[in-house]
PDB file of N, CA and C in Angstrom:
ATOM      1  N   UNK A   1      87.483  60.658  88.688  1.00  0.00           N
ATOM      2  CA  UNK A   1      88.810  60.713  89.275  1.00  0.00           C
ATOM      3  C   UNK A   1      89.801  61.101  88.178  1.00  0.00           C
ATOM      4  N   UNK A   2      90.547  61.940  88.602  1.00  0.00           N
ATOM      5  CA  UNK A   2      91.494  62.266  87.459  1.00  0.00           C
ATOM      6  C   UNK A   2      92.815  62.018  87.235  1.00  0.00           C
ATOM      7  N   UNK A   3      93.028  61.270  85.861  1.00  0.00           N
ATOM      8  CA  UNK A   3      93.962  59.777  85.671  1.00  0.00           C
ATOM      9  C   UNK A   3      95.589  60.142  86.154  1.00  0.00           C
ATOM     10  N   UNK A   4      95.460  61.204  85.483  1.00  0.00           N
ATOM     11  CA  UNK A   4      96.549  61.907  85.627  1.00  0.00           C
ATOM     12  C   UNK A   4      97.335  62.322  87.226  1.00  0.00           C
ATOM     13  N   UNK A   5      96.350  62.200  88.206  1.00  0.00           N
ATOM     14  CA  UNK A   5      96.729  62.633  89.753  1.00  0.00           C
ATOM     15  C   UNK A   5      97.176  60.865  90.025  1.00  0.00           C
ATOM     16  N   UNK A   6      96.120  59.934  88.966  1.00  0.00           N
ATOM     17  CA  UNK A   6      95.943  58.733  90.025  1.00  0.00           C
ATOM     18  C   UNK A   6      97.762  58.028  89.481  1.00  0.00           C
ATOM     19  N   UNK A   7      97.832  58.346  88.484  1.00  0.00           N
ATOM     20  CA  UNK A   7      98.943  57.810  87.381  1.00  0.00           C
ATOM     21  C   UNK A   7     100.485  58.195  88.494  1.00  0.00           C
ATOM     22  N   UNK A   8     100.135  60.061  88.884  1.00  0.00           N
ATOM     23  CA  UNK A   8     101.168  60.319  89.728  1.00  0.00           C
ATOM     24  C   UNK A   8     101.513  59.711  90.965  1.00  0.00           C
ATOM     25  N   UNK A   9     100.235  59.169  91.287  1.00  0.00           N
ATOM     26  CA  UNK A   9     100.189  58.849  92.660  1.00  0.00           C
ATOM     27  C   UNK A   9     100.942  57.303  92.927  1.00  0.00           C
ATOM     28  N   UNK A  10     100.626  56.777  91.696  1.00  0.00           N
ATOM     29  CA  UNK A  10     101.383  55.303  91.200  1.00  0.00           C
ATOM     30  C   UNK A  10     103.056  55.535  90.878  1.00  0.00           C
ATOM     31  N   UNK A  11     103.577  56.341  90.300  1.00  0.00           N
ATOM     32  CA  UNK A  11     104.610  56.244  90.334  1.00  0.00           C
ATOM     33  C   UNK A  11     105.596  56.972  91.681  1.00  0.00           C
ATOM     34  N   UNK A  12     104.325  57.932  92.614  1.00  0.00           N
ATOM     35  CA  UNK A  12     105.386  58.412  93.537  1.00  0.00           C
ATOM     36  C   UNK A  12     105.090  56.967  94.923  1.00  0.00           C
ATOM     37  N   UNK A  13     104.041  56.365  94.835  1.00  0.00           N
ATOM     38  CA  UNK A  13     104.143  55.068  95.067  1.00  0.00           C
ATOM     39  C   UNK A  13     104.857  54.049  95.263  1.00  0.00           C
ATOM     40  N   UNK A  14     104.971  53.730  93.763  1.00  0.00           N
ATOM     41  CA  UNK A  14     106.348  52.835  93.439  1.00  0.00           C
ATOM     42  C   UNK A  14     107.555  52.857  94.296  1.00  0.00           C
ATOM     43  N   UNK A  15     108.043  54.640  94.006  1.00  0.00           N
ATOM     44  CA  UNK A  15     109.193  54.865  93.999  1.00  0.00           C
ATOM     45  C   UNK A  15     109.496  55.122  95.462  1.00  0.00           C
ATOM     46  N   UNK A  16     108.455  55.336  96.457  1.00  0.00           N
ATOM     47  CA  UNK A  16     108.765  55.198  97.853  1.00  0.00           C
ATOM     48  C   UNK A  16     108.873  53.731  99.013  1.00  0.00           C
ATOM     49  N   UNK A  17     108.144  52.946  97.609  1.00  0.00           N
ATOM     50  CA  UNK A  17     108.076  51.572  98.117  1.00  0.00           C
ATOM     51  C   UNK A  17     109.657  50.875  97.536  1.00  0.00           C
ATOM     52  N   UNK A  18     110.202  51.555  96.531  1.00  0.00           N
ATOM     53  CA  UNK A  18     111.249  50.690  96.433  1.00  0.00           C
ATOM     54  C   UNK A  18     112.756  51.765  96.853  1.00  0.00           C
ATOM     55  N   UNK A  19     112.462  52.594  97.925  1.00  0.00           N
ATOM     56  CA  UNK A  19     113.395  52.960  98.383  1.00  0.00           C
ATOM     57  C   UNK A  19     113.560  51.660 100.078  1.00  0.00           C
ATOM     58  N   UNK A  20     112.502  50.959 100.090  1.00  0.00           N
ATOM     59  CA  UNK A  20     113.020  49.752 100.912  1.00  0.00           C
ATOM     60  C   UNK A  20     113.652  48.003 100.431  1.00  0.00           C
ATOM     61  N   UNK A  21     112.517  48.310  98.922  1.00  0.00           N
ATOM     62  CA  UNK A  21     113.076  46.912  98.276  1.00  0.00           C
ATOM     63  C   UNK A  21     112.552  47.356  96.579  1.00  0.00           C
ATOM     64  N   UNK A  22     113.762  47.285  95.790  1.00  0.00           N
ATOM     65  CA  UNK A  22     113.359  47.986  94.654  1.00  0.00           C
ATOM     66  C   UNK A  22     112.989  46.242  93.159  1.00  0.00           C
ATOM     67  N   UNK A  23     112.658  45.396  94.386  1.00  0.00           N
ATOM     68  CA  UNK A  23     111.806  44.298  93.970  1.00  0.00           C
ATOM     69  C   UNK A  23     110.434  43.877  94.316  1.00  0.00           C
ATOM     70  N   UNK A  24     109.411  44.192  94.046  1.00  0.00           N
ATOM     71  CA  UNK A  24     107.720  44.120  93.581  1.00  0.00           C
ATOM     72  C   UNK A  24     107.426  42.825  93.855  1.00  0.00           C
ATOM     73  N   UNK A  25     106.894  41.829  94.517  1.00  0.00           N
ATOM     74  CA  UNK A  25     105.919  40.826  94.623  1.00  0.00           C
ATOM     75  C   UNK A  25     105.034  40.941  93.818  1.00  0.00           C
ATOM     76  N   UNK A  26     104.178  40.241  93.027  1.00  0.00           N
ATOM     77  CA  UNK A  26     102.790  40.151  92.146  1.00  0.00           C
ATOM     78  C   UNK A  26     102.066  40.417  93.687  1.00  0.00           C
ATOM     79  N   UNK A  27     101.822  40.097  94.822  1.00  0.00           N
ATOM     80  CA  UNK A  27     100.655  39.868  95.796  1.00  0.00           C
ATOM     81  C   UNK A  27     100.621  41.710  95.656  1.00  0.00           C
ATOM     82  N   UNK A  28     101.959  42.386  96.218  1.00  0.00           N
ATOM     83  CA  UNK A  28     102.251  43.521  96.192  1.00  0.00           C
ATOM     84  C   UNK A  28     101.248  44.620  95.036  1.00  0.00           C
ATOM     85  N   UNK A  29     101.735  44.432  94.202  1.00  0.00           N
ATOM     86  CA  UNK A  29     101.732  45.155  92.821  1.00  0.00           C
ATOM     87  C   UNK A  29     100.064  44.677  92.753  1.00  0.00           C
ATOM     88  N   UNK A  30      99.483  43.570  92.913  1.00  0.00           N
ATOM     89  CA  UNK A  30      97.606  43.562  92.958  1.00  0.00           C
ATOM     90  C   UNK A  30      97.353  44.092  93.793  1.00  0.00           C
ATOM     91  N   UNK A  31      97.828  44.179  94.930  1.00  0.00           N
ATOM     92  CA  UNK A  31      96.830  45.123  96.312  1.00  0.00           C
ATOM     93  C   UNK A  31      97.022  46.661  95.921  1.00  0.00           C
ATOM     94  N   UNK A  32      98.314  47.012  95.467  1.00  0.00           N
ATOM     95  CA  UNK A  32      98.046  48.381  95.015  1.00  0.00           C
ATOM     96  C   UNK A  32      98.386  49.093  96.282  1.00  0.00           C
ATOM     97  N   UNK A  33      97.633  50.301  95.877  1.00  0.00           N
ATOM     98  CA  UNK A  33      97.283  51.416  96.693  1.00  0.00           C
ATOM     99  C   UNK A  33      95.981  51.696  96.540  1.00  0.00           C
ATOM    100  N   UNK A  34      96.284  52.938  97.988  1.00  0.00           N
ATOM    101  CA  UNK A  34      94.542  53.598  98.040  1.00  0.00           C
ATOM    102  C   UNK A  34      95.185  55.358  97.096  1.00  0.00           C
ATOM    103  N   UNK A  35      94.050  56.020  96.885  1.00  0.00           N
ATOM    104  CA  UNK A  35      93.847  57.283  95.963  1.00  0.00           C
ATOM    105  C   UNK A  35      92.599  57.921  96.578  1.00  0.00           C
ATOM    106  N   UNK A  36      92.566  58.839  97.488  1.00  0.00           N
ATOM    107  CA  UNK A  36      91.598  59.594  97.564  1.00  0.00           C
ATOM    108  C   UNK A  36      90.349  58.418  97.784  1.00  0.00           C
ATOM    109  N   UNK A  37      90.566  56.766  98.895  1.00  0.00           N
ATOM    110  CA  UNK A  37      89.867  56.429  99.116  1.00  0.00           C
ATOM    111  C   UNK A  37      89.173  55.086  98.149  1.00  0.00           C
ATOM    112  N   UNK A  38      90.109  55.210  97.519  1.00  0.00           N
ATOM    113  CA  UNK A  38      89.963  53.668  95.914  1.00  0.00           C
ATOM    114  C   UNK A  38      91.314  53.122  95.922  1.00  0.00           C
ATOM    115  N   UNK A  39      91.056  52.447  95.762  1.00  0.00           N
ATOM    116  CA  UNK A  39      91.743  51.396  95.858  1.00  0.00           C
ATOM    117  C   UNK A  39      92.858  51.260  94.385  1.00  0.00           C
ATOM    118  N   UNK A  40      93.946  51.058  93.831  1.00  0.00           N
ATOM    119  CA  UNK A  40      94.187  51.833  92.445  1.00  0.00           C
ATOM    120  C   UNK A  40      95.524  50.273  92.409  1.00  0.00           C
ATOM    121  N   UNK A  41      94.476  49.433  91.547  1.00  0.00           N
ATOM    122  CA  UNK A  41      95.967  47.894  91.589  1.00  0.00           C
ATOM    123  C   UNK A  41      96.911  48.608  90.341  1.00  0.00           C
ATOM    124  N   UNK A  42      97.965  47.792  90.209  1.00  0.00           N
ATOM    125  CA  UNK A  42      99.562  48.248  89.859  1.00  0.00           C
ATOM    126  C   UNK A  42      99.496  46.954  88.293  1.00  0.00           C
ATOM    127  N   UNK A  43      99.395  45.622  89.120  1.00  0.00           N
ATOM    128  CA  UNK A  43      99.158  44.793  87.738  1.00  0.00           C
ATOM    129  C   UNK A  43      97.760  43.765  87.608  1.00  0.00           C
ATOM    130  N   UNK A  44      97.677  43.010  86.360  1.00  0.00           N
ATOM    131  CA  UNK A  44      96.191  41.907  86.777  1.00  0.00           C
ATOM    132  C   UNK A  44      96.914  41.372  85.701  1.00  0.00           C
ATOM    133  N   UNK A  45      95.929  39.926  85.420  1.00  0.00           N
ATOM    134  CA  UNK A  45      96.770  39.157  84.355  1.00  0.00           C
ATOM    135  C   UNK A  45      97.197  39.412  82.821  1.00  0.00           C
ATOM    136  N   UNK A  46      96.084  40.654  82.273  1.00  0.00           N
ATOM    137  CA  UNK A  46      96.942  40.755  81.089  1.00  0.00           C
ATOM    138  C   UNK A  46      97.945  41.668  81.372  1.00  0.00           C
ATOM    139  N   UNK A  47      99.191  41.754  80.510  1.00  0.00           N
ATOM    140  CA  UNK A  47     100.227  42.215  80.700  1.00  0.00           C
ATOM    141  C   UNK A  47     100.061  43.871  80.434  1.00  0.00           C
ATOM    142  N   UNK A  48      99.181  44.173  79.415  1.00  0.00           N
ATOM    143  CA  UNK A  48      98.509  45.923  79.461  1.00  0.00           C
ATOM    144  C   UNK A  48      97.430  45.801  80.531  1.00  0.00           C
ATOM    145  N   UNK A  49      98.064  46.815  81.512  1.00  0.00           N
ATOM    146  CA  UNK A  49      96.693  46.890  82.766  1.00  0.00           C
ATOM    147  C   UNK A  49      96.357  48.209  82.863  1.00  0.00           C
ATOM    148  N   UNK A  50      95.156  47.962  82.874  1.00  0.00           N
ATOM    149  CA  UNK A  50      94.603  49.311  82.928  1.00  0.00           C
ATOM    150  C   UNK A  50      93.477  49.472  83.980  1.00  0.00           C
ATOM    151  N   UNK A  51      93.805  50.043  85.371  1.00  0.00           N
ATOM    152  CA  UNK A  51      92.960  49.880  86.250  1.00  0.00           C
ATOM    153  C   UNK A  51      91.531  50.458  86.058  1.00  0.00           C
ATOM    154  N   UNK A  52      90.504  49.808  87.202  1.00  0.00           N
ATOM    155  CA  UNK A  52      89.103  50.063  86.824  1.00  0.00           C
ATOM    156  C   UNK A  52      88.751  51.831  86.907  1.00  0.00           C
ATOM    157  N   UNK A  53      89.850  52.510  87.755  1.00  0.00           N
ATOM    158  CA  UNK A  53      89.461  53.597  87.772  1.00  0.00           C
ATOM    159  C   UNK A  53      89.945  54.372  86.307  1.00  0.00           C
ATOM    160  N   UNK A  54      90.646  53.857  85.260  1.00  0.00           N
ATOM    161  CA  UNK A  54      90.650  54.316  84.050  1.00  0.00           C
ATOM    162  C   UNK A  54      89.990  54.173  83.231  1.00  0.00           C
ATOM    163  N   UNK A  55      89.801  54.723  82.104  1.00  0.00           N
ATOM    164  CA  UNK A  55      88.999  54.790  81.090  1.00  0.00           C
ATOM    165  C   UNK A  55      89.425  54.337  80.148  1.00  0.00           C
ATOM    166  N   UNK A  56      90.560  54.631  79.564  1.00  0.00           N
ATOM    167  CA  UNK A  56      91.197  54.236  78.351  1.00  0.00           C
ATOM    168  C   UNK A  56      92.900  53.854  78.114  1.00  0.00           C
ATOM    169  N   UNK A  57      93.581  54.594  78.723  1.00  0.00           N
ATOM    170  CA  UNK A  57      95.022  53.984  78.319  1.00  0.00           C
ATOM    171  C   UNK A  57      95.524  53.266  79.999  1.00  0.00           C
ATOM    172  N   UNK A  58      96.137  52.669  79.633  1.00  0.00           N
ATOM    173  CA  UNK A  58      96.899  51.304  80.487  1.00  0.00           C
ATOM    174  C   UNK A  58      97.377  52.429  81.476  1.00  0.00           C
ATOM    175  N   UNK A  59      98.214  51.785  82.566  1.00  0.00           N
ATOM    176  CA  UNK A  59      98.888  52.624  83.716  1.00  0.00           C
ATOM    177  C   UNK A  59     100.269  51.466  83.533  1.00  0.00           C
ATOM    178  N   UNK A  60     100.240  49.882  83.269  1.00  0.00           N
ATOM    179  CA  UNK A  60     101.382  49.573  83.227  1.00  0.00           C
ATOM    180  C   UNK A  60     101.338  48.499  82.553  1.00  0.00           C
ATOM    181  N   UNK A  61     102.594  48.447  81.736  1.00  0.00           N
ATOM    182  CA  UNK A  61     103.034  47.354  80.817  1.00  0.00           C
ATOM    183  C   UNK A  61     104.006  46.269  81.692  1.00  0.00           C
ATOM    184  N   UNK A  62     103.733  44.552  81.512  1.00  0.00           N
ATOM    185  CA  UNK A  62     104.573  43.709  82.032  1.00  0.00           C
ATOM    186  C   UNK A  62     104.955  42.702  81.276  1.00  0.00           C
ATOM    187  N   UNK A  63     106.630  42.282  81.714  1.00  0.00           N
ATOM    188  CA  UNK A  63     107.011  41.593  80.540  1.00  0.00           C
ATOM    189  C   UNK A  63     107.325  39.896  81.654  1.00  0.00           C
ATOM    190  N   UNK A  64     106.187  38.737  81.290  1.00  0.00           N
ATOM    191  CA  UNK A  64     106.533  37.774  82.217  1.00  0.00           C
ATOM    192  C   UNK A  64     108.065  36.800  81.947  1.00  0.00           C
ATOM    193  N   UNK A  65     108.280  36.374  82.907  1.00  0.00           N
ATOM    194  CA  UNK A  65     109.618  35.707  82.380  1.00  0.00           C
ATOM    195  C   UNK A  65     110.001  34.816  82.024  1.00  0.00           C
ATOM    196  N   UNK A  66     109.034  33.818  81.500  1.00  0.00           N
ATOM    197  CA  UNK A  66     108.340  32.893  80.674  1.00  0.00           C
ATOM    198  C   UNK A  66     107.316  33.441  79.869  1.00  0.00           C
ATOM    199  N   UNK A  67     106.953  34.546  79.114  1.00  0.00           N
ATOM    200  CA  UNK A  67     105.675  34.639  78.898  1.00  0.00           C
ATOM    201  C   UNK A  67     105.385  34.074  76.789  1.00  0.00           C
ATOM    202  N   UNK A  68     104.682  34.443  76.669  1.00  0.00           N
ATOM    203  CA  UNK A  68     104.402  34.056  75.341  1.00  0.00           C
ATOM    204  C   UNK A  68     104.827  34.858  73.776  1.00  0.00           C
ATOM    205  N   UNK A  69     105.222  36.062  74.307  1.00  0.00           N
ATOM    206  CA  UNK A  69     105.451  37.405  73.698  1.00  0.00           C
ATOM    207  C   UNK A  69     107.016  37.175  74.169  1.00  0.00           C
ATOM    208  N   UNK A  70     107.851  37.980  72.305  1.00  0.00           N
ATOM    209  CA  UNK A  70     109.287  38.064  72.628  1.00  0.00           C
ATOM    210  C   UNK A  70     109.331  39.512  72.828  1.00  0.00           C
ATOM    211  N   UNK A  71     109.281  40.059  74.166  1.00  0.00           N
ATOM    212  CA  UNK A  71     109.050  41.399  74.164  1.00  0.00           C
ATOM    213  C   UNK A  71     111.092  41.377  75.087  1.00  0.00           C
ATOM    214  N   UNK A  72     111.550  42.858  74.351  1.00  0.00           N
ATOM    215  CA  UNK A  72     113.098  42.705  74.505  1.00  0.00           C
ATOM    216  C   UNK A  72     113.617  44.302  74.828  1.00  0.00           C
ATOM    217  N   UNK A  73     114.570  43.964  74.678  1.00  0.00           N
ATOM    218  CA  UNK A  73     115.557  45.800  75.385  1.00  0.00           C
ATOM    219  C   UNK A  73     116.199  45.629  73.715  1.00  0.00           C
ATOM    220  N   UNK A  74     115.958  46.471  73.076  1.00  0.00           N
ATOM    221  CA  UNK A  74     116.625  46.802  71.740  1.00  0.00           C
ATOM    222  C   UNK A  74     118.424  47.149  72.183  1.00  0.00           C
ATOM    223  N   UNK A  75     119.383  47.245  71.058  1.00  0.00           N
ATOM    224  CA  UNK A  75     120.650  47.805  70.927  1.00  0.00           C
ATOM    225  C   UNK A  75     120.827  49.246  71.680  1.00  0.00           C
ATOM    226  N   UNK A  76     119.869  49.826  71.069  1.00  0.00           N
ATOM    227  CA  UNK A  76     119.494  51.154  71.613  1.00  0.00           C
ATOM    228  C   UNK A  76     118.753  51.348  72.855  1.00  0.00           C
ATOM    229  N   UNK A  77     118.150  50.693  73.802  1.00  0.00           N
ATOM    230  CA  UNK A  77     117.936  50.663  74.574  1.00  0.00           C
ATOM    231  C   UNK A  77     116.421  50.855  74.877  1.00  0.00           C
ATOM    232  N   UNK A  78     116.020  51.138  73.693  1.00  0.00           N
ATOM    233  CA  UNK A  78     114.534  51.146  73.805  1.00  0.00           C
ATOM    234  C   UNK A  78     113.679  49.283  74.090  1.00  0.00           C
ATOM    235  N   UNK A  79     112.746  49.475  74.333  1.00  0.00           N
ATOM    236  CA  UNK A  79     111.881  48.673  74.750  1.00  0.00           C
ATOM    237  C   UNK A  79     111.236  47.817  73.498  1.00  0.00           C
ATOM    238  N   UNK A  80     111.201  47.025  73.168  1.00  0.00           N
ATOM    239  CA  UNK A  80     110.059  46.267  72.170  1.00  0.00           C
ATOM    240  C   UNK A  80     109.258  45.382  73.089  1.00  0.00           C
ATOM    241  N   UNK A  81     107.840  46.160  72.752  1.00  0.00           N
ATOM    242  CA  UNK A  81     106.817  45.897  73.464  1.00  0.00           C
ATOM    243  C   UNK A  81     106.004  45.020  72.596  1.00  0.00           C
ATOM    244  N   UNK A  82     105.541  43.721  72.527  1.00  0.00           N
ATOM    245  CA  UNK A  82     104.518  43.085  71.579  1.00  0.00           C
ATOM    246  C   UNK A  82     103.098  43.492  71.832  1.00  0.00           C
ATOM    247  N   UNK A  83     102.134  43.557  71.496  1.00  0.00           N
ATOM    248  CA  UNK A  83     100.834  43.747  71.252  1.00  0.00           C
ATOM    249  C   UNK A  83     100.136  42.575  72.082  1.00  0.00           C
ATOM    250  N   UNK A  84      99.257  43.221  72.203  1.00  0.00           N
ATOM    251  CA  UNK A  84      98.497  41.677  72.971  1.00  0.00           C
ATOM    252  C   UNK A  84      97.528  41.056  71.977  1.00  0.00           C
ATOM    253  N   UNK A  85      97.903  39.944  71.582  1.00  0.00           N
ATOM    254  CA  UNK A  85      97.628  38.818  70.890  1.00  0.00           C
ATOM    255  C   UNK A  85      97.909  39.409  69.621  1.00  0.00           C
ATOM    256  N   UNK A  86      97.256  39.200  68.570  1.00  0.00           N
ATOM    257  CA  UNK A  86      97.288  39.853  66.725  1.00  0.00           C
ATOM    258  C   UNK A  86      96.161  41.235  66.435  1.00  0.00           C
ATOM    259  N   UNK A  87      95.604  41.075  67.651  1.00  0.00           N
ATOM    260  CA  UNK A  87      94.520  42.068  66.698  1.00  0.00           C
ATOM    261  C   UNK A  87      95.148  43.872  67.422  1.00  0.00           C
ATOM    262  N   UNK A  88      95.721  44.518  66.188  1.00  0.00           N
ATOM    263  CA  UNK A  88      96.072  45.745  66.685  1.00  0.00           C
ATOM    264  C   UNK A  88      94.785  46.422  67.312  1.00  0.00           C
ATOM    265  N   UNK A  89      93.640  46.038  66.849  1.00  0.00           N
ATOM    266  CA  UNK A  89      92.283  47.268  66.844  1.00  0.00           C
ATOM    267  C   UNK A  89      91.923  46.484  68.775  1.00  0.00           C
ATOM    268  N   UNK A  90      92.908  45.438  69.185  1.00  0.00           N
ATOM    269  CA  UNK A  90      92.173  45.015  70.800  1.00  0.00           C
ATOM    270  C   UNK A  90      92.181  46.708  71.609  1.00  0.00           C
ATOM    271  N   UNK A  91      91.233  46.620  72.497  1.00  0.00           N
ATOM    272  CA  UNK A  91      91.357  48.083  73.569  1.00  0.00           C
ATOM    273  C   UNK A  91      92.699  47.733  74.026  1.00  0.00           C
ATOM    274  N   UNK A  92      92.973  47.040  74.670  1.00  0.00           N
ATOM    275  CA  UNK A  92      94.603  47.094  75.482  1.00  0.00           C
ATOM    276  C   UNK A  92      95.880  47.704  74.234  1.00  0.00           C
ATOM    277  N   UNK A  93      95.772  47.757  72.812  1.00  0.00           N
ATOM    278  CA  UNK A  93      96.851  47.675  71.747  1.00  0.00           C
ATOM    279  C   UNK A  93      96.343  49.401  71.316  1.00  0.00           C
ATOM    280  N   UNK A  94      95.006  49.632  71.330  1.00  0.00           N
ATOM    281  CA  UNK A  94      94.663  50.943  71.143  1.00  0.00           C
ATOM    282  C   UNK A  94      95.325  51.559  71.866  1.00  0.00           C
ATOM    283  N   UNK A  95      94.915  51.524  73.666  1.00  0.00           N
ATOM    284  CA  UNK A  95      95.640  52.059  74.786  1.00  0.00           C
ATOM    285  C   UNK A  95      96.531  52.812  74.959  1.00  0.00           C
ATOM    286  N   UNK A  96      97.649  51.606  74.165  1.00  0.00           N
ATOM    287  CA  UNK A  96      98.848  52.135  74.475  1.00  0.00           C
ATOM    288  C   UNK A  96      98.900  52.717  72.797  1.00  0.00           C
ATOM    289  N   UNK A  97      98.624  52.518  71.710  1.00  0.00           N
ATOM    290  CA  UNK A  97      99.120  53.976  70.888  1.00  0.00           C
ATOM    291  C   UNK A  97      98.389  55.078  71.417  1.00  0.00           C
ATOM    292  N   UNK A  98      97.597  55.197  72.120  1.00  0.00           N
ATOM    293  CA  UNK A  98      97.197  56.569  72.643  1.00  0.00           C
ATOM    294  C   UNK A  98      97.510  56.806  73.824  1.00  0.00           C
ATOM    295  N   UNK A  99      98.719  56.087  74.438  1.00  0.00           N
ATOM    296  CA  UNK A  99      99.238  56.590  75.547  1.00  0.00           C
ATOM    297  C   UNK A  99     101.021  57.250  75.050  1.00  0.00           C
ATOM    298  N   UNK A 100     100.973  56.671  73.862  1.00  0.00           N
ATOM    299  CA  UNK A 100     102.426  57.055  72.653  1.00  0.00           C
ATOM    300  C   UNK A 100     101.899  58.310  72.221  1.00  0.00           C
ATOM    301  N   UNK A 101     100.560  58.243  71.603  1.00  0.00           N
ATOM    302  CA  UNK A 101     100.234  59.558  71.229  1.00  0.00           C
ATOM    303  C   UNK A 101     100.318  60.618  72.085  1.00  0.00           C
ATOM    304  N   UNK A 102      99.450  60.963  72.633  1.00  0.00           N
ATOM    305  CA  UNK A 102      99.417  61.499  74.111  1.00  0.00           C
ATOM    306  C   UNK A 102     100.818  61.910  75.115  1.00  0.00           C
ATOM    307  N   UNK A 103     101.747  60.811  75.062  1.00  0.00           N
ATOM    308  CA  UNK A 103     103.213  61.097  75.571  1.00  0.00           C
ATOM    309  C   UNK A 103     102.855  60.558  77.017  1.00  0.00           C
ATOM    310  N   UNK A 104     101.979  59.385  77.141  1.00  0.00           N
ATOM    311  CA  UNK A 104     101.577  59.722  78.463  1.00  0.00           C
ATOM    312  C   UNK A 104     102.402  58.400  79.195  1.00  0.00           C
ATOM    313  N   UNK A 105     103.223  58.894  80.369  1.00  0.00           N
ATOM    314  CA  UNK A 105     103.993  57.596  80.770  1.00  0.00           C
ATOM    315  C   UNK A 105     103.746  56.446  81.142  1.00  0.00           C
ATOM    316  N   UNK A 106     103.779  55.152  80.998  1.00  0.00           N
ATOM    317  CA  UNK A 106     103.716  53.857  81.790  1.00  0.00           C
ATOM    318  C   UNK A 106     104.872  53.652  82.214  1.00  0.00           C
ATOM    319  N   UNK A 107     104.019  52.605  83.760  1.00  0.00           N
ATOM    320  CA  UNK A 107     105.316  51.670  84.320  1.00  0.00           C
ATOM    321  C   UNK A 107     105.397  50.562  83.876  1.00  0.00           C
ATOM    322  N   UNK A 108     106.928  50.356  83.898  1.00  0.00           N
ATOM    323  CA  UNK A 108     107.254  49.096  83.097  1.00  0.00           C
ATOM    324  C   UNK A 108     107.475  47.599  84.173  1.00  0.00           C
ATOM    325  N   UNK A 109     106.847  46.838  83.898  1.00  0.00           N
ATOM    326  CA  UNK A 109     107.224  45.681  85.032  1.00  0.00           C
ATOM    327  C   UNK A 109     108.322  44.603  84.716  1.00  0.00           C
ATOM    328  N   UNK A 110     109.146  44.265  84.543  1.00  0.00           N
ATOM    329  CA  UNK A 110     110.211  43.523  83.972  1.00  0.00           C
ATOM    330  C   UNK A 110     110.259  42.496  84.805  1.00  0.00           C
ATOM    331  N   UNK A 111     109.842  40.531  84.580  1.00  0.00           N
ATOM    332  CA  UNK A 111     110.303  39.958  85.724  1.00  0.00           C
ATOM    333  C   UNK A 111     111.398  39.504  85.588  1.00  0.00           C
ATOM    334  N   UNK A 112     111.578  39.737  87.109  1.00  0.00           N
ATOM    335  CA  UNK A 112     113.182  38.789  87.347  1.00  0.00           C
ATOM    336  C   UNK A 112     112.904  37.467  87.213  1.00  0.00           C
ATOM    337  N   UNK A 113     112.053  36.888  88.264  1.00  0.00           N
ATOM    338  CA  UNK A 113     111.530  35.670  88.286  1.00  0.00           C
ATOM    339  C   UNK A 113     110.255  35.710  88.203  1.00  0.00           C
ATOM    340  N   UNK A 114     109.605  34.783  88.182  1.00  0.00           N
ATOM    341  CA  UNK A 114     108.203  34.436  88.298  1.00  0.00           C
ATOM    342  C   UNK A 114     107.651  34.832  89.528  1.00  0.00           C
ATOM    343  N   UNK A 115     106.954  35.910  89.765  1.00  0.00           N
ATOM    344  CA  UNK A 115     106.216  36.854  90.847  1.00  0.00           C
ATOM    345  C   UNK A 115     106.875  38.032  91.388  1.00  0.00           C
ATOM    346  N   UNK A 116     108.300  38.276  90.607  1.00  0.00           N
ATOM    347  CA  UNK A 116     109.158  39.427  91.527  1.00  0.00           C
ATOM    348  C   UNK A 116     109.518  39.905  90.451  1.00  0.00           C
ATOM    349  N   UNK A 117     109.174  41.291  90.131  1.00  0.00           N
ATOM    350  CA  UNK A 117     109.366  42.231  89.231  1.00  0.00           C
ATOM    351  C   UNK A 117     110.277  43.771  89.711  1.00  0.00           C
ATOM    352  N   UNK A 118     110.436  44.086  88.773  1.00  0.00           N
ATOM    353  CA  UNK A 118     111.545  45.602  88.576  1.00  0.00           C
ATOM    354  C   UNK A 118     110.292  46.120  88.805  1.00  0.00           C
ATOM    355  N   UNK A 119     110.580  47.467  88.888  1.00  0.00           N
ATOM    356  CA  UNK A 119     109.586  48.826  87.853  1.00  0.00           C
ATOM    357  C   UNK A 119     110.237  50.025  87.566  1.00  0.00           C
ATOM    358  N   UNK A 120     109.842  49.948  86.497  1.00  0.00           N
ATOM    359  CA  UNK A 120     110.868  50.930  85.411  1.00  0.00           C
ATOM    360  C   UNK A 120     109.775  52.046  85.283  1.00  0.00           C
TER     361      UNK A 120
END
């Protein structure tokens, strides 16, 4: 399956689901969508998710609203994203420098509260 159709298919997704409510349920965001017949989830519990139909870089980053990580909106407006746990060399911390490398976009999940998220 090719990541790149499934990646599009997630954000034109998103963005038709939140032309009714541009707030995400967790139940929501795990059931996902279908893709050419698969099933393609949005988040799971670690905060880099990278669905089963991928291979290697994440499809979306989430920041919980209690979570353990001081992940923040910089001055500038950029994102500080923490790593998952210490070890840079984890697959989820690889991921995403090769989704930086690459240029390749993620969605961002921001919670408001505990189970109801943005997506950026």
């Amino acid at each position: 399956m090719d990541e790149i159709q499934v990646r599009l298919a997630a954000f034109a997704w998103l963005s038709k689901q939140s032309e009714v409510d541009d707030v995400f349920s967790w139940a929501d965001l795990q059931r996902g969508f279908y893709f050419q017949g698969q099933r393609v989830t949005l988040v799971g519990q670690p905060g880099i998710w990278k669905p089963k139909v991928f291979a290697e870089i994440p499809l979306s980053i989430r920041t919980a609203s209690s979570g353990p990580y001081d992940d923040a909106v910089t001055d500038d407006g950029f994102l500080l994203y923490r790593y998952r746990g210490t070890d840079p060399g984890h697959r989820d911390n690889a991921g995403l420098r090769e989704a930086m490398r690459q240029q390749i976009p993620l969605v961002y999940f921001h919670a408001l509260i505990p189970g109801r998220y943005l997506a950026v």
